[in-house]
Protein backbone atom coordinates (compact mmCIF):
# COMPACT_ATOMS: atom_id res chain seq x y z
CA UNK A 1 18.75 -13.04 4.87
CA UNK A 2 21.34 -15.17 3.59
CA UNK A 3 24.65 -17.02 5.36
CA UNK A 4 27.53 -14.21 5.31
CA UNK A 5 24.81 -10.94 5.56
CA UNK A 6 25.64 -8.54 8.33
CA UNK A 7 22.78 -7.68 10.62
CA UNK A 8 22.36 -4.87 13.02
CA UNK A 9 21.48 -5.26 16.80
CA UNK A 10 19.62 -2.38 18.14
CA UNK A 11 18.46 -0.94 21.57
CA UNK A 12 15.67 0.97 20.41
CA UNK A 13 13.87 0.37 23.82
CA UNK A 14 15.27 -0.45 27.49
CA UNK A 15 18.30 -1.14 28.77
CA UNK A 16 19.93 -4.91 29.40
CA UNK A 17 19.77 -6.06 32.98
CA UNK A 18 22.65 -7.94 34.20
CA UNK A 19 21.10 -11.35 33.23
CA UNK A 20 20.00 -10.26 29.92
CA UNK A 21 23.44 -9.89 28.76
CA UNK A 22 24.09 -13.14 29.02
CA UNK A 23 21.01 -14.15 27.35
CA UNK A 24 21.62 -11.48 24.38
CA UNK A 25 25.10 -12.82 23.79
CA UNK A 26 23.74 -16.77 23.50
CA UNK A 27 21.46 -15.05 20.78
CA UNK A 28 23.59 -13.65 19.08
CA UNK A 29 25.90 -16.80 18.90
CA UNK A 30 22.94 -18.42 17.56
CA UNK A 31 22.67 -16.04 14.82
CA UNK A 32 26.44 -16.28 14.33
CA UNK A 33 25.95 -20.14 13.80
CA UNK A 34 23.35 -19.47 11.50
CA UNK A 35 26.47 -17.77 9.10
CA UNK A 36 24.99 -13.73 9.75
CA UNK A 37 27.22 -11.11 11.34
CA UNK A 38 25.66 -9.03 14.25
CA UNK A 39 27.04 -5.66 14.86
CA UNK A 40 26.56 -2.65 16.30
CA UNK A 41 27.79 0.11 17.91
CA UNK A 42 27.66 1.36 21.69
CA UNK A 43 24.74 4.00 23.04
CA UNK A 44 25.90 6.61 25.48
CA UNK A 45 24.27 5.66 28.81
CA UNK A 46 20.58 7.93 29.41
CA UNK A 47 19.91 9.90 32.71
CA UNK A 48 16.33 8.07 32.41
CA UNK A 49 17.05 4.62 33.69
CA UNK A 50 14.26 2.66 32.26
CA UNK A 51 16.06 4.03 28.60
CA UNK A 52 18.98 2.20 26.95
CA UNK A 53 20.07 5.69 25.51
CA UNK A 54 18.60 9.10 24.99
CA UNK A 55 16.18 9.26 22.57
CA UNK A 56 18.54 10.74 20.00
CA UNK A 57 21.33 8.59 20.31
CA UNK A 58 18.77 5.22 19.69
CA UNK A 59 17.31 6.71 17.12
CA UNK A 60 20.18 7.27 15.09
CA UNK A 61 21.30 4.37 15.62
CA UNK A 62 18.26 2.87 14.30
CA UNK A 63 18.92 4.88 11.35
CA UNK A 64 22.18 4.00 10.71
CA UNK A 65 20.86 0.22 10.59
CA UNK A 66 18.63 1.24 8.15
CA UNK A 67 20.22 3.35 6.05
CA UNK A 68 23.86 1.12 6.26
CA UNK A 69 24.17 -0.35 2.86
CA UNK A 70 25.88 -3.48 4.15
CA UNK A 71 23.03 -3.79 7.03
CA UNK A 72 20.67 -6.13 6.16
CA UNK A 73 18.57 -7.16 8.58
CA UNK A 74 17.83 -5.52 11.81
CA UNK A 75 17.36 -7.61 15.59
CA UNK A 76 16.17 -5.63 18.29
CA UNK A 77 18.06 -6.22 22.13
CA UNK A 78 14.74 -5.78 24.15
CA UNK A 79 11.60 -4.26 24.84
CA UNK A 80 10.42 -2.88 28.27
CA UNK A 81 9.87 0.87 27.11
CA UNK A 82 11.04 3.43 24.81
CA UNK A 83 10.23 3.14 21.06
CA UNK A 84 7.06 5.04 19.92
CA UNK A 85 9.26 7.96 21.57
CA UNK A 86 11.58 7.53 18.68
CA UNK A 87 8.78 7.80 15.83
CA UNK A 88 8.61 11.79 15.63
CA UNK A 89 12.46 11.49 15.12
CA UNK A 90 12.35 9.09 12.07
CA UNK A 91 11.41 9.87 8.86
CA UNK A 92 8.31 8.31 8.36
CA UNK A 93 9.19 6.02 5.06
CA UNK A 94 12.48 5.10 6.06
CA UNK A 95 12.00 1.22 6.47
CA UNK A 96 9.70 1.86 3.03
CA UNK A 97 13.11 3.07 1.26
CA UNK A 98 15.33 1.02 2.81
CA UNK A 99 13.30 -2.65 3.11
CA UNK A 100 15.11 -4.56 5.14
CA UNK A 101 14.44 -7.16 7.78
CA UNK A 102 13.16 -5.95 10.94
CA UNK A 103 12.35 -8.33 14.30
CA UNK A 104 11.02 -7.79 17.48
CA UNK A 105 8.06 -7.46 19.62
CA UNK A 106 6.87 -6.03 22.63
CA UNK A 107 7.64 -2.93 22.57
CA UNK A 108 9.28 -2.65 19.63
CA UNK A 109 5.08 -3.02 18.77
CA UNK A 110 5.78 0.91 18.08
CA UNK A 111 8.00 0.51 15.27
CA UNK A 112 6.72 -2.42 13.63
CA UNK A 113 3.59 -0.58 13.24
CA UNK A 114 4.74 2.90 12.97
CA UNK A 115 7.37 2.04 10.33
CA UNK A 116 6.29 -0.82 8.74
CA UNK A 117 2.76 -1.95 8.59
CA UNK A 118 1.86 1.86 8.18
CA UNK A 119 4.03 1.81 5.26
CA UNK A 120 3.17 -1.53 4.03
CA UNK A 121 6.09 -2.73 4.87
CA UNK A 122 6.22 -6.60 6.19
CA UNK A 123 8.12 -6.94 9.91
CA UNK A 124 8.71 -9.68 11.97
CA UNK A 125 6.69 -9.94 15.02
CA UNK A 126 9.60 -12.58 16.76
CA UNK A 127 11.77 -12.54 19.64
CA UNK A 128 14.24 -10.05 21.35
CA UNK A 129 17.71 -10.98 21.28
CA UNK A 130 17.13 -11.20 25.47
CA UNK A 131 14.44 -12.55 25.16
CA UNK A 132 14.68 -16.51 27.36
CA UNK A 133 12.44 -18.40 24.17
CA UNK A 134 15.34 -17.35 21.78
CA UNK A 135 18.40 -17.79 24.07
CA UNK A 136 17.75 -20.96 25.40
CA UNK A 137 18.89 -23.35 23.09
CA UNK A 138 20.23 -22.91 19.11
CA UNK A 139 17.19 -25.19 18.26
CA UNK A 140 14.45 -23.74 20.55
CA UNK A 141 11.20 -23.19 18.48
CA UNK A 142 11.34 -19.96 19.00
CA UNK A 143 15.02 -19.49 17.67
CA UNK A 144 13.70 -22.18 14.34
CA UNK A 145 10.67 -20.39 14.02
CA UNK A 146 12.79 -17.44 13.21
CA UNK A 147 15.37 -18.78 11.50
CA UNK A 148 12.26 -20.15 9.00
CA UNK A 149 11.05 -16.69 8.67
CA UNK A 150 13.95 -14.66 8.07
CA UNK A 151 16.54 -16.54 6.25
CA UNK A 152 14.49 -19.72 4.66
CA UNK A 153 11.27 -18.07 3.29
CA UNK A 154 9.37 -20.68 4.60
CA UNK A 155 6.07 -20.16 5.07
CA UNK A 156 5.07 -21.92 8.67
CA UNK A 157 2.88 -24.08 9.65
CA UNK A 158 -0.35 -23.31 10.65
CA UNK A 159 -0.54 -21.98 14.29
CA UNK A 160 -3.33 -23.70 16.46
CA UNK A 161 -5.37 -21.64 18.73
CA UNK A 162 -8.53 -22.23 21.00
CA UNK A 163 -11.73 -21.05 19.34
CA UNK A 164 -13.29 -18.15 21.31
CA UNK A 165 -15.59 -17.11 18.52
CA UNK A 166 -16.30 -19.18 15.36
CA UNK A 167 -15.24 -18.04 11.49
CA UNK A 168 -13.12 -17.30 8.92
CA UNK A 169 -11.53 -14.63 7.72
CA UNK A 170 -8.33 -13.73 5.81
CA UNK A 171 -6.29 -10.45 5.26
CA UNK A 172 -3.20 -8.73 6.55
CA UNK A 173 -1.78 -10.12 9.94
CA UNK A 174 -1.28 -6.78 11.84
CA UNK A 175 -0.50 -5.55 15.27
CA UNK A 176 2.02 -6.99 18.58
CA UNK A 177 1.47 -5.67 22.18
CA UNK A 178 -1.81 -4.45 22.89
CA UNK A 179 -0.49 -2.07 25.10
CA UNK A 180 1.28 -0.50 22.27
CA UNK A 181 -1.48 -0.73 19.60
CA UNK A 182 -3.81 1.04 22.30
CA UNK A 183 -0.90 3.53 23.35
CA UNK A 184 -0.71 4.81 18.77
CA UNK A 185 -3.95 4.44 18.68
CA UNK A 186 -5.32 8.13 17.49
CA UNK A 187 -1.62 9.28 16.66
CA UNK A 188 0.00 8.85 13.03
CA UNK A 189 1.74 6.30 13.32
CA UNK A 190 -1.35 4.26 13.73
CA UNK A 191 -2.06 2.29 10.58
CA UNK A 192 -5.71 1.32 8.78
CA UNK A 193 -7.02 -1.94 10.07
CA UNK A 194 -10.16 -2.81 7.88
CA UNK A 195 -9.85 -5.86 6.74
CA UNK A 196 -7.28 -7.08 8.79
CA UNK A 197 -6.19 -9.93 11.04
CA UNK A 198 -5.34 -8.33 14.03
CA UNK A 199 -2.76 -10.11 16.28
CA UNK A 200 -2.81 -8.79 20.09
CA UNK A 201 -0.64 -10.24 23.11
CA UNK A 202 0.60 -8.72 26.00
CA UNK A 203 2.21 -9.64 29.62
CA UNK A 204 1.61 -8.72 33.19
CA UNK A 205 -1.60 -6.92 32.95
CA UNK A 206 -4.37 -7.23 35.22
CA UNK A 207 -7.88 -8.16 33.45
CA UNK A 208 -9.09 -4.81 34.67
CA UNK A 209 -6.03 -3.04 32.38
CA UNK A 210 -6.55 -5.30 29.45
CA UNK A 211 -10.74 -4.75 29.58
CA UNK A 212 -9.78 -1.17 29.57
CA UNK A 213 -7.27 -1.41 26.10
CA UNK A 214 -10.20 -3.92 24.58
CA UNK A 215 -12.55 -1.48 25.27
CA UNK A 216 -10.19 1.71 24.19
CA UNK A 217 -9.95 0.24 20.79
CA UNK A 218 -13.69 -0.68 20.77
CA UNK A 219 -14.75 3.01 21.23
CA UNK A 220 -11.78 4.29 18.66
CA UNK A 221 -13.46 2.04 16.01
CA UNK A 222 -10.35 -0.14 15.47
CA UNK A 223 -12.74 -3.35 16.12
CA UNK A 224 -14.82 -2.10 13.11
CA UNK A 225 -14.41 -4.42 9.95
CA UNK A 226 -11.76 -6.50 10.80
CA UNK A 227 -11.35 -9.98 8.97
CA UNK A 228 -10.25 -11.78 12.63
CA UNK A 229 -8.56 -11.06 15.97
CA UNK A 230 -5.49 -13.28 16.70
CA UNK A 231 -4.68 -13.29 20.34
CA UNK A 232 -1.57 -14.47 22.04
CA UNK A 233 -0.38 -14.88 25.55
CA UNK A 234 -2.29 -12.07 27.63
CA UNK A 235 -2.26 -12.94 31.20
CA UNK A 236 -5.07 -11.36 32.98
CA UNK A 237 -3.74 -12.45 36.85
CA UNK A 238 -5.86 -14.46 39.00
CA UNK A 239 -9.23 -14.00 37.66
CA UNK A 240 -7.92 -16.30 34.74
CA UNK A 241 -8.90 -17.37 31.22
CA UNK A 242 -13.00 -17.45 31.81
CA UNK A 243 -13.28 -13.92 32.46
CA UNK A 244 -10.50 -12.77 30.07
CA UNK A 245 -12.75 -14.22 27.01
CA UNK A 246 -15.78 -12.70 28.41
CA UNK A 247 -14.13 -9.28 27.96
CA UNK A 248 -12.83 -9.59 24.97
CA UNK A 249 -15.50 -11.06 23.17
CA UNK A 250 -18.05 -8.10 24.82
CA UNK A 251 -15.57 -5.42 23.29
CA UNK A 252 -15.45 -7.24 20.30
CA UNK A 253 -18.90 -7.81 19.74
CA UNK A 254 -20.31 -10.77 17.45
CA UNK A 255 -19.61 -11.70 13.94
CA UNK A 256 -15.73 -11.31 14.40
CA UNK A 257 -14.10 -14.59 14.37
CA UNK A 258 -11.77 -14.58 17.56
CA UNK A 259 -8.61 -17.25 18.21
CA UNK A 260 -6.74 -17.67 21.69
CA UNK A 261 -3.76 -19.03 22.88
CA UNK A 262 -1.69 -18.43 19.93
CA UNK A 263 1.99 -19.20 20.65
CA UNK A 264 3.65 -15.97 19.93
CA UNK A 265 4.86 -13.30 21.95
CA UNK A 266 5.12 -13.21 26.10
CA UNK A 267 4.63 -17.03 25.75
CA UNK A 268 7.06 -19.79 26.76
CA UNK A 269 7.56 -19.76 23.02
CA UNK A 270 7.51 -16.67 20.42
CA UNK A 271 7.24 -18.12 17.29
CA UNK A 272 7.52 -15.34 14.41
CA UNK A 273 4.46 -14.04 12.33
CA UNK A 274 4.85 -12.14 9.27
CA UNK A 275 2.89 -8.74 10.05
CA UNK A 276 1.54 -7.00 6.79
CA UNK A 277 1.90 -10.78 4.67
CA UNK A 278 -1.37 -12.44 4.07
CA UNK A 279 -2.81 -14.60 6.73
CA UNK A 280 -5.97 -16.86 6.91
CA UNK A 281 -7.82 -17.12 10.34
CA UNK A 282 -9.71 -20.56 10.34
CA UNK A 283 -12.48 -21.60 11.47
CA UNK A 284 -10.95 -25.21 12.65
CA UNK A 285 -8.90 -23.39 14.98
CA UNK A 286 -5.73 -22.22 12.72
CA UNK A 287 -3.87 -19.10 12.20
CA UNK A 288 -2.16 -19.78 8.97
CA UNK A 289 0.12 -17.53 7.14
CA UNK A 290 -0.36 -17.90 3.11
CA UNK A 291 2.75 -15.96 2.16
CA UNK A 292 6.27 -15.93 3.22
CA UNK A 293 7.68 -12.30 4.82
CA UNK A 294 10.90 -12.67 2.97
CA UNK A 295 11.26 -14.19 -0.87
């Protein structure tokens, strides 16, 4: 993205709460600062409450971001619930033949995957527009990180993480919410993993929920050959970190290198991975992208 580009802000998911607004407009003055031009256009209001729109209405307007000639880049409102409803109603190479920036996370998981990574497309695994790490302040490291990302080409710097199980490995950095990569898993929208760095994070789940989506992907195969599991904030309640590793390194099993505490997604801070760009999972404790999502 470059200063002067008009960019597209989306509600593929939920609706804004009250305080959200506020926090959505701060972003977006941010990105105004940063010489784009969010726009969009309103969503009829949806009889489901937990929906910004009905499904139709957000998916078209998806698809007018992407298929808008003077659209270039794409930021997504919020999460909460609502996009992998839209995938049956997009054509499935329509990022693909229209490349454009896309952000988000949480989620908007669904669409990164289902429209980009299965595509081999790159996406932006970074923050909602309401999201408290991006509004906060113009120079939060979230809102940098992005910035970086999207408009610079900068490759970042490498991401430090707690060991949880020793090794190397590099490949494509792929996934976002674990709920969401366990809810495609087994549909078509759920892309080949082997040899891949997969990212996982998630919020507000008990450790009895995420043993459950470990061990869902562990008995779908999707553990099989990967080149390293990347794993951001996941929460796991009161029975804390101890146990949390002890699940997830039982799903995984051995010879997978494993990294925790990766600051990206539900985190205080959501700094921005390129998913489907080439990352390298170290054994010193770094996640380290080796190409930049945008040129």
């Amino acid at each position: 993205l470059r200063p002067g580009d008009r960019v597209a802000v989306v509600a593929p998911a939920g609706p804004l709460r009250q305080r959200e607004q506020e926090l959505a407009q701060r972003s977006m003055e941010t990105l105004r600062a940063w010489g784009l031009e969010p726009c969009g256009h309103e969503l009829s209001a949806s009889r489901i409450p937990y929906l910004a729109a009905p499904d139709e209405a957000r998916a078209e307007q998806l698809r007018w971001a992407l298929t808008s000639a003077e659209i270039r880049g794409i930021f997504c409102l919020r999460g909460g619930y609502g996009s992998m409803r839209l995938l049956p109603l997009l054509e499935e190479d329509l990022l693909k033949e229209n490349p454009k920036v896309l952000v988000g996370f949480s989620d908007v998981t669904a669409l990164l995957l289902g429209l980009g990574t299965r595509a081999g497309v790159v996406t932006f695994h970074g923050p909602t527009l309401a999201s408290s790490s991006m509004a906060s302040h113009p120079d939060s490291p979230t809102a940098l990180a992005l910035r970086r990302a999207v408009m610079d080409g900068v490759i970042p710097e490498p991401m430090e993480g707690e060991i949880w199980q020793g090794g190397s490995g590099e490949g494509p950095l792929v996934g976002g919410c674990l709920s969401l990569v366990s809810a495609l898993m087994g549909t078509p929208y759920f892309p080949r993993l082997k040899g891949c760095i997969l990212l996982l994070e998630d919020v507000g789940e008990p450790l009895y929920r995420l043993d459950r989506m470990f061990h869902q992907l562990k008995l779908g195969g999707v553990l099989n050959d990967l080149s390293g599991i990347a794993l951001g904030h996941l929460g796991g309640g009161r029975l804390g970190k101890p146990l949390l590793r002890e699940v997830v390194l039982e799903a995984v099993g051995p010879g997978v290198p494993v990294l925790a505490g990766l600051q990206c997604g539900h985190g205080p801070q959501n700094l921005t991975l390129s998913l489907g760009a080439w990352a390298r999972l170290d054994a010193g404790g770094f996640l380290a992208m080796t190409e930049a999502g945008v040129f």
